[in-house]
C-alpha atoms as a PDB file:
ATOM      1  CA  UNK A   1     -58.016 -53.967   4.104  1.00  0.00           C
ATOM      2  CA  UNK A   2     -54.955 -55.961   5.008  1.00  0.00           C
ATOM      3  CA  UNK A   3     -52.514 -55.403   8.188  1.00  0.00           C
ATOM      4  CA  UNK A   4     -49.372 -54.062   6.354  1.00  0.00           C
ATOM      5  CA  UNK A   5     -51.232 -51.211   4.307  1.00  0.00           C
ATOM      6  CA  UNK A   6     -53.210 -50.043   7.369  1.00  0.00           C
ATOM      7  CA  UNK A   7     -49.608 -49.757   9.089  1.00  0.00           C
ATOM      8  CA  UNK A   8     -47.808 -48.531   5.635  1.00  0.00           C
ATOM      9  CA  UNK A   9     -50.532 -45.871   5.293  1.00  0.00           C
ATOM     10  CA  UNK A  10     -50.592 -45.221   9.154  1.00  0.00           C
ATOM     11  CA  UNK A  11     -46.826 -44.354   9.080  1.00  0.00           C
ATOM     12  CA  UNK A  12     -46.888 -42.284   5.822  1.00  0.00           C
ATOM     13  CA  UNK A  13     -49.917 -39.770   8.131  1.00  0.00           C
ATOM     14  CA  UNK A  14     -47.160 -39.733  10.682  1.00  0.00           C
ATOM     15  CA  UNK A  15     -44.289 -38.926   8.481  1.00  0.00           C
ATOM     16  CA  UNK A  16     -46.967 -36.217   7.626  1.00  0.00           C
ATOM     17  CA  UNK A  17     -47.653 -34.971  10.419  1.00  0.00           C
ATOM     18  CA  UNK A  18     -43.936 -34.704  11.277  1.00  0.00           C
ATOM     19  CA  UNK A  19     -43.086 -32.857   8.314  1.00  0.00           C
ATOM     20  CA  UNK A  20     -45.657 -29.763   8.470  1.00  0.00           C
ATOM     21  CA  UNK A  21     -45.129 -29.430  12.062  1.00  0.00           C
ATOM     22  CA  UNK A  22     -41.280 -28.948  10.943  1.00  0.00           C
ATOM     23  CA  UNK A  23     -42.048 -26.910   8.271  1.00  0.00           C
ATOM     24  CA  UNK A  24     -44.456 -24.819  10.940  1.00  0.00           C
ATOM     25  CA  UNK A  25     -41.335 -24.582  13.864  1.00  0.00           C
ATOM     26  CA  UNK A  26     -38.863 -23.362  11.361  1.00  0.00           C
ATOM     27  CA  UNK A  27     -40.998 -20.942   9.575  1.00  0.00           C
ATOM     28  CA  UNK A  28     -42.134 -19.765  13.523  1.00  0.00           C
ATOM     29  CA  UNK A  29     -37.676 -19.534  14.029  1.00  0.00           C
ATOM     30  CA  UNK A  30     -37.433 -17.868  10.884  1.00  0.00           C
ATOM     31  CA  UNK A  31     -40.001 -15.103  11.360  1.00  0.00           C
ATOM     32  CA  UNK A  32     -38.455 -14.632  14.352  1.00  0.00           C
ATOM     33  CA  UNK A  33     -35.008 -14.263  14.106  1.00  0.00           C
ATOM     34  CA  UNK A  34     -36.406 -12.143  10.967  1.00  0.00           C
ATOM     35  CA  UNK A  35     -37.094  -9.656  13.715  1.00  0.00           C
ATOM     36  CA  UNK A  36     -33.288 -10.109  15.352  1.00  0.00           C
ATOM     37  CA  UNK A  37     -30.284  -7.583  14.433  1.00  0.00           C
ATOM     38  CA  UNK A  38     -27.247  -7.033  14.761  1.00  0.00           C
ATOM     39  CA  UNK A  39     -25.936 -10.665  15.571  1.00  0.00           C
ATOM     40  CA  UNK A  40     -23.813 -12.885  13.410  1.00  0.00           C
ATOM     41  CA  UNK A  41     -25.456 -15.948  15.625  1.00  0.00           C
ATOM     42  CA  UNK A  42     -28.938 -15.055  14.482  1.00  0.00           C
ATOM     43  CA  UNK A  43     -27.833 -14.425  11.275  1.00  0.00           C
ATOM     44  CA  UNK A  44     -26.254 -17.812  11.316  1.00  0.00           C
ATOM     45  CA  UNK A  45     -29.204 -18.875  12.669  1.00  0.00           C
ATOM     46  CA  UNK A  46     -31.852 -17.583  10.431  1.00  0.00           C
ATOM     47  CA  UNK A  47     -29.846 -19.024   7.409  1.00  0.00           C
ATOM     48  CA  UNK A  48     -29.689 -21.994   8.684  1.00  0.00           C
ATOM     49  CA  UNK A  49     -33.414 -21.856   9.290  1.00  0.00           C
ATOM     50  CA  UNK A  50     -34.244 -20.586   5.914  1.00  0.00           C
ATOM     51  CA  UNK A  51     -32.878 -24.252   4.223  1.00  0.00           C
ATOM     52  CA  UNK A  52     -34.254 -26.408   6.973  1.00  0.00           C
ATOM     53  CA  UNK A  53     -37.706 -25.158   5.901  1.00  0.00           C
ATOM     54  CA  UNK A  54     -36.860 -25.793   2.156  1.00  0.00           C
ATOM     55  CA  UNK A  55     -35.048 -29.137   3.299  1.00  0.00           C
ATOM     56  CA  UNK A  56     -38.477 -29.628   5.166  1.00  0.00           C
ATOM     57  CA  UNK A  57     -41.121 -28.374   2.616  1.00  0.00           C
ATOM     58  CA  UNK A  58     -39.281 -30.823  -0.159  1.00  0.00           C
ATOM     59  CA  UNK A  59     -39.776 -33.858   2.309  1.00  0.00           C
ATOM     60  CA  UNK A  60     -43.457 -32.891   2.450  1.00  0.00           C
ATOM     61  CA  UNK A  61     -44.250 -32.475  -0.990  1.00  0.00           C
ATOM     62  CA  UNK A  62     -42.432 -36.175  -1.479  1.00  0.00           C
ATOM     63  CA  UNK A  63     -44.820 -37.853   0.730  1.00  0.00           C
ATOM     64  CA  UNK A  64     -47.368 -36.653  -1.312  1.00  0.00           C
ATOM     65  CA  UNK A  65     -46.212 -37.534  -5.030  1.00  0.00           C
ATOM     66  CA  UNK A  66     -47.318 -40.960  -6.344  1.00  0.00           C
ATOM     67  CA  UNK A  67     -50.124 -41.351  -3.168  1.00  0.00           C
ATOM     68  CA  UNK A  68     -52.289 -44.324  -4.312  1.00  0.00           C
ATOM     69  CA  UNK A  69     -55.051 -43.318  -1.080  1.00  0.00           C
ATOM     70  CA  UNK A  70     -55.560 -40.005  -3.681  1.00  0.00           C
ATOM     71  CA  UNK A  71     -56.894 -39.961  -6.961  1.00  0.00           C
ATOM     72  CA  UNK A  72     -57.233 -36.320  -7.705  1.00  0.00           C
END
């Protein structure tokens, strides 16, 4: 296997890995300021949250559309 796809395919794991553990802090923020009340900063807050983790989960499902590694 050649240099650059070991690197290309090397940095697409990472960009991987980067996204779910996003996706797994801002789901952990969200369930918790869930749990919150009665303050417009965790309101704020757990909005904001809320479209990070769709921002994040739509990141993550690119990196996995058109993968030539998979042929499912």
């Amino acid at each position: 296997m050649s240099e650059p796809a070991t690197q290309r395919r090397r940095a697409l794991r990472d960009k991987r890995n980067l996204a779910k553990w996003g996706m797994v802090g801002a789901l952990g923020v969200l369930a918790l300021t869930g749990y919150m009340r009665r303050r417009p900063q965790i309101r704020l807050l757990h909005a904001a949250t809320g479209v990070a983790l769709i921002g994040l989960s739509y990141w993550h499902h690119t990196l996995y559309v058109n993968d030539p590694v998979r042929k499912d």
